[in-house]
C-alpha atoms as a PDB file:
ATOM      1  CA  UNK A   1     -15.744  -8.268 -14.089  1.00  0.00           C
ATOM      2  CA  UNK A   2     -15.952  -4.637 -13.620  1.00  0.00           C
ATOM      3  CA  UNK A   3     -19.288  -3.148 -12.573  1.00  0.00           C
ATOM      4  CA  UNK A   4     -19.934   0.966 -13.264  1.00  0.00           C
ATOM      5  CA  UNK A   5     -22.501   2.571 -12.425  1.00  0.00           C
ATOM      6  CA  UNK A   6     -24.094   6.467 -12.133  1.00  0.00           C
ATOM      7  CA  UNK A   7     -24.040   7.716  -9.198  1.00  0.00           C
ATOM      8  CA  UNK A   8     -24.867  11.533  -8.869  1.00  0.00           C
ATOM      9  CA  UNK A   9     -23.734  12.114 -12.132  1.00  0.00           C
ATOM     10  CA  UNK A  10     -20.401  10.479 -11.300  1.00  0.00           C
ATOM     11  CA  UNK A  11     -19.347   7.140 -12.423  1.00  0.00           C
ATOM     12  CA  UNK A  12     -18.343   4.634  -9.682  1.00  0.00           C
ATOM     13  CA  UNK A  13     -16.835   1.151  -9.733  1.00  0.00           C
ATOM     14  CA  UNK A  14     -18.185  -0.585  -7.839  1.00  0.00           C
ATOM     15  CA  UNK A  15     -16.221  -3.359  -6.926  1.00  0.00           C
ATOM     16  CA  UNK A  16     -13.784  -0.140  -6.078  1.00  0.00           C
ATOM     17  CA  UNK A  17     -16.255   1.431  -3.492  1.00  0.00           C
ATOM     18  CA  UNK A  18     -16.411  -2.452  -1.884  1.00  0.00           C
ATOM     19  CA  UNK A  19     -12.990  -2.548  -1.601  1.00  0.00           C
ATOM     20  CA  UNK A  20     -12.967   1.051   0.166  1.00  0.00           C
ATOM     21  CA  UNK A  21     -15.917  -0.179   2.495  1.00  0.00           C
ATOM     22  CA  UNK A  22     -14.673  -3.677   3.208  1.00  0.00           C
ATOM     23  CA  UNK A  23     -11.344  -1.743   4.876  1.00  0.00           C
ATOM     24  CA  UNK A  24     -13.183   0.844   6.546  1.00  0.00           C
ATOM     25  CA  UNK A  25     -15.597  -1.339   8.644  1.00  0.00           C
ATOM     26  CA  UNK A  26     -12.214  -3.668   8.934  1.00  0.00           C
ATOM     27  CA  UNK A  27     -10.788  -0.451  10.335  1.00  0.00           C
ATOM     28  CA  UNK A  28     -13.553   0.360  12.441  1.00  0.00           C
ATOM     29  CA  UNK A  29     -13.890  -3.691  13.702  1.00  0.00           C
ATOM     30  CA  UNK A  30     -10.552  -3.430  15.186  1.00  0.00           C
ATOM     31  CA  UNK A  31     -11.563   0.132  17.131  1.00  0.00           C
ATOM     32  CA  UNK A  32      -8.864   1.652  15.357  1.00  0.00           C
ATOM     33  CA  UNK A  33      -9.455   5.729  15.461  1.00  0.00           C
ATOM     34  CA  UNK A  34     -10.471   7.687  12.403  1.00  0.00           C
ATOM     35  CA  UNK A  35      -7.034  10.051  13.321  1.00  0.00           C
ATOM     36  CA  UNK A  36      -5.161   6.974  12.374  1.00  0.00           C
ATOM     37  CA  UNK A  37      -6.648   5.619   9.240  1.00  0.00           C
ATOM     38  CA  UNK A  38      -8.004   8.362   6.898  1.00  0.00           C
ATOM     39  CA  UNK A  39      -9.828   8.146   3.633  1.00  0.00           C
ATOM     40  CA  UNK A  40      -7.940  10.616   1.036  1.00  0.00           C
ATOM     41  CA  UNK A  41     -10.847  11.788  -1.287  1.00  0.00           C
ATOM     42  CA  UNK A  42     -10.030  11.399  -5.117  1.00  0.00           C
ATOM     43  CA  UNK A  43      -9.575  15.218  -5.495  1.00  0.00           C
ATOM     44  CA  UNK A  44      -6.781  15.211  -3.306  1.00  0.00           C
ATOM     45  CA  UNK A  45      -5.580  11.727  -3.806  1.00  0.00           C
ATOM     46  CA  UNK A  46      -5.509  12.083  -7.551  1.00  0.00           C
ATOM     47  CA  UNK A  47      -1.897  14.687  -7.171  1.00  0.00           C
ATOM     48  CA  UNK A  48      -0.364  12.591  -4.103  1.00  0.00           C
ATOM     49  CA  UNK A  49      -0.663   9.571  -6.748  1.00  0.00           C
ATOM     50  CA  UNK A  50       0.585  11.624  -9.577  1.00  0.00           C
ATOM     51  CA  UNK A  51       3.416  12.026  -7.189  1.00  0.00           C
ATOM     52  CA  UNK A  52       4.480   8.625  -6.067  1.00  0.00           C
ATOM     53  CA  UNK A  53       4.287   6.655  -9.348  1.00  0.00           C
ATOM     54  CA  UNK A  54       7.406   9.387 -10.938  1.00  0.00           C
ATOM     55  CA  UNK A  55       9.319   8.916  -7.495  1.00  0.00           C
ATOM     56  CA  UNK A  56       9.616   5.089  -7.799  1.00  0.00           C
ATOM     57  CA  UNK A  57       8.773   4.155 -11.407  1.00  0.00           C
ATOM     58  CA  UNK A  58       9.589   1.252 -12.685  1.00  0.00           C
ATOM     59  CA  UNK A  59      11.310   0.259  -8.946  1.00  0.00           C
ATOM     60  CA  UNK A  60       7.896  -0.810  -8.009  1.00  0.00           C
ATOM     61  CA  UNK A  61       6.189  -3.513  -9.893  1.00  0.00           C
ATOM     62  CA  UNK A  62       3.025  -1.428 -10.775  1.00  0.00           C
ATOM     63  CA  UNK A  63       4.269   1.144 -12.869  1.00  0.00           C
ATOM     64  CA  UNK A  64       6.630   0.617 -16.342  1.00  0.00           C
ATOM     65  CA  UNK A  65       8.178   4.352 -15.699  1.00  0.00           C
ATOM     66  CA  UNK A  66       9.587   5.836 -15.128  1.00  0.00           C
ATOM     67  CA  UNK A  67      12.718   3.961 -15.248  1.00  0.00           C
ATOM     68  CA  UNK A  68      14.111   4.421 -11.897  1.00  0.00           C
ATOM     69  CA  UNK A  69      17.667   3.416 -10.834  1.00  0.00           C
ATOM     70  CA  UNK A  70      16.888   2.905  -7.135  1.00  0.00           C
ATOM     71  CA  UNK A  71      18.158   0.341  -3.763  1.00  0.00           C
ATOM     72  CA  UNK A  72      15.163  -2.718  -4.303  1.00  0.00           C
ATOM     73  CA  UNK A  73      14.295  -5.517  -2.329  1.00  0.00           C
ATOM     74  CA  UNK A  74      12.239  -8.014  -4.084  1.00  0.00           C
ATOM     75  CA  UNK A  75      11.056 -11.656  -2.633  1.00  0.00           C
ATOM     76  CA  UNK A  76       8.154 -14.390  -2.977  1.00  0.00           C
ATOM     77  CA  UNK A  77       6.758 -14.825   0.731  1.00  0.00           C
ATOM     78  CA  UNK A  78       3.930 -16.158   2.054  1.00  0.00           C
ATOM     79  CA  UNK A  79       1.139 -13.453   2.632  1.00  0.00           C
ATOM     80  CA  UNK A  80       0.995 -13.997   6.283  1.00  0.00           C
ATOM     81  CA  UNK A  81       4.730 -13.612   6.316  1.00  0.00           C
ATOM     82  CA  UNK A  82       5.135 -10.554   3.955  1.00  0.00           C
ATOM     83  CA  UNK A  83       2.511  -7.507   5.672  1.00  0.00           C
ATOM     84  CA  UNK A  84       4.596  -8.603   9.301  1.00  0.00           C
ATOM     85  CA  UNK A  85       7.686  -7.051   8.302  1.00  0.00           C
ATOM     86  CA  UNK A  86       6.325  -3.684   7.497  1.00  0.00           C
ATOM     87  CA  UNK A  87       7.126  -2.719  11.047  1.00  0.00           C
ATOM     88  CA  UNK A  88      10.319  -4.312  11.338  1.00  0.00           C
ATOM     89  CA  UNK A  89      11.859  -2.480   8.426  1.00  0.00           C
ATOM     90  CA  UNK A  90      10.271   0.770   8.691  1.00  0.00           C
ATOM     91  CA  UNK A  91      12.227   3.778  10.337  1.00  0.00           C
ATOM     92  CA  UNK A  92       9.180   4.528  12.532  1.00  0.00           C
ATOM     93  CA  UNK A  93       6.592   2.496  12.834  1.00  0.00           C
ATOM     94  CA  UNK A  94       4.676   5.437  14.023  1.00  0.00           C
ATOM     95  CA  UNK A  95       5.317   8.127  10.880  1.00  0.00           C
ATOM     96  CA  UNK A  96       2.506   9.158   8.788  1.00  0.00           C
ATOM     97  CA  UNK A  97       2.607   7.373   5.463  1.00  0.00           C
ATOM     98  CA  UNK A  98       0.428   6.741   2.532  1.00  0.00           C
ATOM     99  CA  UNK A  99      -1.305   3.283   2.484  1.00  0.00           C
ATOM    100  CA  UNK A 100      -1.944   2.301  -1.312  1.00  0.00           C
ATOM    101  CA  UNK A 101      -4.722  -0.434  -2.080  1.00  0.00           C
ATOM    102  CA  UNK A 102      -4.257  -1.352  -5.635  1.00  0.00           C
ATOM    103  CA  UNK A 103      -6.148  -3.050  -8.258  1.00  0.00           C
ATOM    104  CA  UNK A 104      -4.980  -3.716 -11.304  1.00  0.00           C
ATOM    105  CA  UNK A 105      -6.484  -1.198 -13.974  1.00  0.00           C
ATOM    106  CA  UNK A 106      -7.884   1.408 -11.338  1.00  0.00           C
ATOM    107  CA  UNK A 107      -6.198   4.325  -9.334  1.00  0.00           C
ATOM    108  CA  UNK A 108      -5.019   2.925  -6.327  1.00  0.00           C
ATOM    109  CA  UNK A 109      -7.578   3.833  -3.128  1.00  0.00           C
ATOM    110  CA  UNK A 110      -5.572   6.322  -0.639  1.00  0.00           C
ATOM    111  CA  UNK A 111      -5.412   6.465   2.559  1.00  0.00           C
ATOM    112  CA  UNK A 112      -3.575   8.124   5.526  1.00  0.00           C
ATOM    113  CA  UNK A 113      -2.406   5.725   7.956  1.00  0.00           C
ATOM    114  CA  UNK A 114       0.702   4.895   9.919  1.00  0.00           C
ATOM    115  CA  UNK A 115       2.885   1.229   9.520  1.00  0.00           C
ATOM    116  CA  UNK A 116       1.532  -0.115  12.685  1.00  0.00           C
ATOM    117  CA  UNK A 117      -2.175   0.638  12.016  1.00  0.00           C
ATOM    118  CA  UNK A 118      -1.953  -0.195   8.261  1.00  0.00           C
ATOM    119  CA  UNK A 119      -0.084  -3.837   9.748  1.00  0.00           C
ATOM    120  CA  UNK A 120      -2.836  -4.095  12.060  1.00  0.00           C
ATOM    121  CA  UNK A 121      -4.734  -3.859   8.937  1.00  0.00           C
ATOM    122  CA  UNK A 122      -3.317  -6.522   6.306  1.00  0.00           C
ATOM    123  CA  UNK A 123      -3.259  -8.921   9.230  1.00  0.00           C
ATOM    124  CA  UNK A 124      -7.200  -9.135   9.034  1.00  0.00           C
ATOM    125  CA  UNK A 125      -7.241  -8.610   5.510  1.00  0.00           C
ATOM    126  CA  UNK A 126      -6.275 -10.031   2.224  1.00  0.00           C
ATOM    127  CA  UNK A 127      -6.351 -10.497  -1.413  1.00  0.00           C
ATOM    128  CA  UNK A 128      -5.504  -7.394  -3.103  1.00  0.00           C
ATOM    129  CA  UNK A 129      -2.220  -5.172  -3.670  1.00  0.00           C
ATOM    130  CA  UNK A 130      -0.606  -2.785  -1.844  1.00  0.00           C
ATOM    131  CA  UNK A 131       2.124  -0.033  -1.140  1.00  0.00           C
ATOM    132  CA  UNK A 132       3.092   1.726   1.749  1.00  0.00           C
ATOM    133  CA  UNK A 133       5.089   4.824   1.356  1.00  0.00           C
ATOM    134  CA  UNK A 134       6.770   7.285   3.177  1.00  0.00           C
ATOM    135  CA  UNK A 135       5.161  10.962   3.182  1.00  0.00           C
ATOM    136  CA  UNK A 136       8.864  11.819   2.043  1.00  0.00           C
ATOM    137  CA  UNK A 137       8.939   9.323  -0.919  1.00  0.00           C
ATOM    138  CA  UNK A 138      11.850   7.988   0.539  1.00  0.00           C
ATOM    139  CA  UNK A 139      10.572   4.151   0.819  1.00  0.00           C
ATOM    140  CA  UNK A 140       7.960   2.279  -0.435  1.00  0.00           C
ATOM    141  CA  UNK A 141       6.989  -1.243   0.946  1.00  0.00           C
ATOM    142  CA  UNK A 142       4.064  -3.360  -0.859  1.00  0.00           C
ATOM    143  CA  UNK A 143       2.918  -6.566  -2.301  1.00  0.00           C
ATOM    144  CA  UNK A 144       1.460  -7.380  -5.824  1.00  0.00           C
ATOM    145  CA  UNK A 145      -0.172 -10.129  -7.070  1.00  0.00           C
ATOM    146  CA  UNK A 146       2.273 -12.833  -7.237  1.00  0.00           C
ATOM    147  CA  UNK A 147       3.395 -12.524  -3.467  1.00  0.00           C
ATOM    148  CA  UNK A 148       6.136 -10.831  -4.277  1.00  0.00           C
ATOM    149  CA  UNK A 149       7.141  -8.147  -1.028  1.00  0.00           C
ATOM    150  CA  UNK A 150       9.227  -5.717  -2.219  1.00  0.00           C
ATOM    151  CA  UNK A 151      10.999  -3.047  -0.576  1.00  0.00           C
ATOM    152  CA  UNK A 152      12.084   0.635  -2.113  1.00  0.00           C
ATOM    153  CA  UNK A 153      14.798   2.663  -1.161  1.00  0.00           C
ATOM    154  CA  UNK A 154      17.893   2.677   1.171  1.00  0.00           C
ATOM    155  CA  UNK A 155      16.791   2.073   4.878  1.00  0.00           C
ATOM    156  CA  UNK A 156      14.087  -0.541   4.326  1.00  0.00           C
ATOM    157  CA  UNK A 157      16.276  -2.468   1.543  1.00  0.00           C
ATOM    158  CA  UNK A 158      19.015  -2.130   4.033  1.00  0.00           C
ATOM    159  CA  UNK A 159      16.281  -3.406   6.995  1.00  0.00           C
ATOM    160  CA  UNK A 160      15.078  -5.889   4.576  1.00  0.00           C
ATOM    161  CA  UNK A 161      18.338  -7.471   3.960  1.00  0.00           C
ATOM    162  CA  UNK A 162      19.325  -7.987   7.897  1.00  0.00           C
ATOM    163  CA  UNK A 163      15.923  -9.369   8.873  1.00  0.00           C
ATOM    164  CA  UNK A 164      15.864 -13.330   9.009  1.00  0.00           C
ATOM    165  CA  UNK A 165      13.195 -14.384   6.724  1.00  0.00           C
ATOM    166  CA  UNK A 166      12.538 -18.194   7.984  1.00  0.00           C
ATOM    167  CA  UNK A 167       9.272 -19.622   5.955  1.00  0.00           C
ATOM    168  CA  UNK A 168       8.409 -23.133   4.466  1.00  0.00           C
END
């Protein structure tokens, strides 16, 4: 169940704005610097957004199109599994990239983060969604709601295919 309400004249979700808070003081629980882990405010978010979705389409499981002929990795794990190779497959686990948190029927939350923080992260979370992309759209790396990790573009499919995936 969705609950709205009016907030300064602005309609807020609020199971949204949980979602926000619940990573934030997650963030700040695990000491983990403002610098590296930035709220992107809906003004600004709202174009970076409008920017991913085109550049992956229908490659990622979250958007129908556009269709997108692109390298994909795609594979049921276990969600302790699946949020540990983000830094294994990544070409620097240090980059800036764009952390998604996604729920189904609401503009992703945005946030500025790097692999190893936003790892850090999904290791004391869990539950919803997510993408990681590269500031360069060149790779995306997320989960959606079926535990399904999947894996966008060249270097991380190529990553993604060498790494030994053991589970039960």
């Amino acid at each position: 169940m969705l609950l709205w309400i009016l907030i300064g004249g602005r309609v807020m979700n609020l199971a949204r704005e949980r979602h926000r808070d619940y990573l934030l003081a997650t963030v700040q629980s695990l000491a983990i610097p403002e610098e590296r882990f930035r709220t992107i405010d809906e003004s600004t978010a709202t174009p970076i957004l409008e920017s991913i979705r085109p550049a992956f389409g229908n490659a990622a499981p979250w958007w129908r199109e556009p269709q997108r002929d692109l390298p994909r990795w795609g594979r049921r794990l276990p969600e302790s599994l699946s949020f540990r190779l983000i830094t294994q497959v990544v070409p620097d686990a240090l980059e800036t990239v764009w952390f998604l948190a996604i729920e189904y029927g609401e503009q992703p939350l945005l946030f500025e983060s790097t692999p190893e923080v936003t790892e850090r992260l999904l290791s004391e979370t869990h539950l919803f969604e997510y993408a990681v992309v590269s500031k360069g759209l060149d790779w995306l790396l997320g989960e959606e709601h079926h535990s399904v990790f999947v894996g966008i573009g060249q270097s991380v499919v190529e990553r993604l295919c060498a790494v030994k995936i053991e589970h039960n």
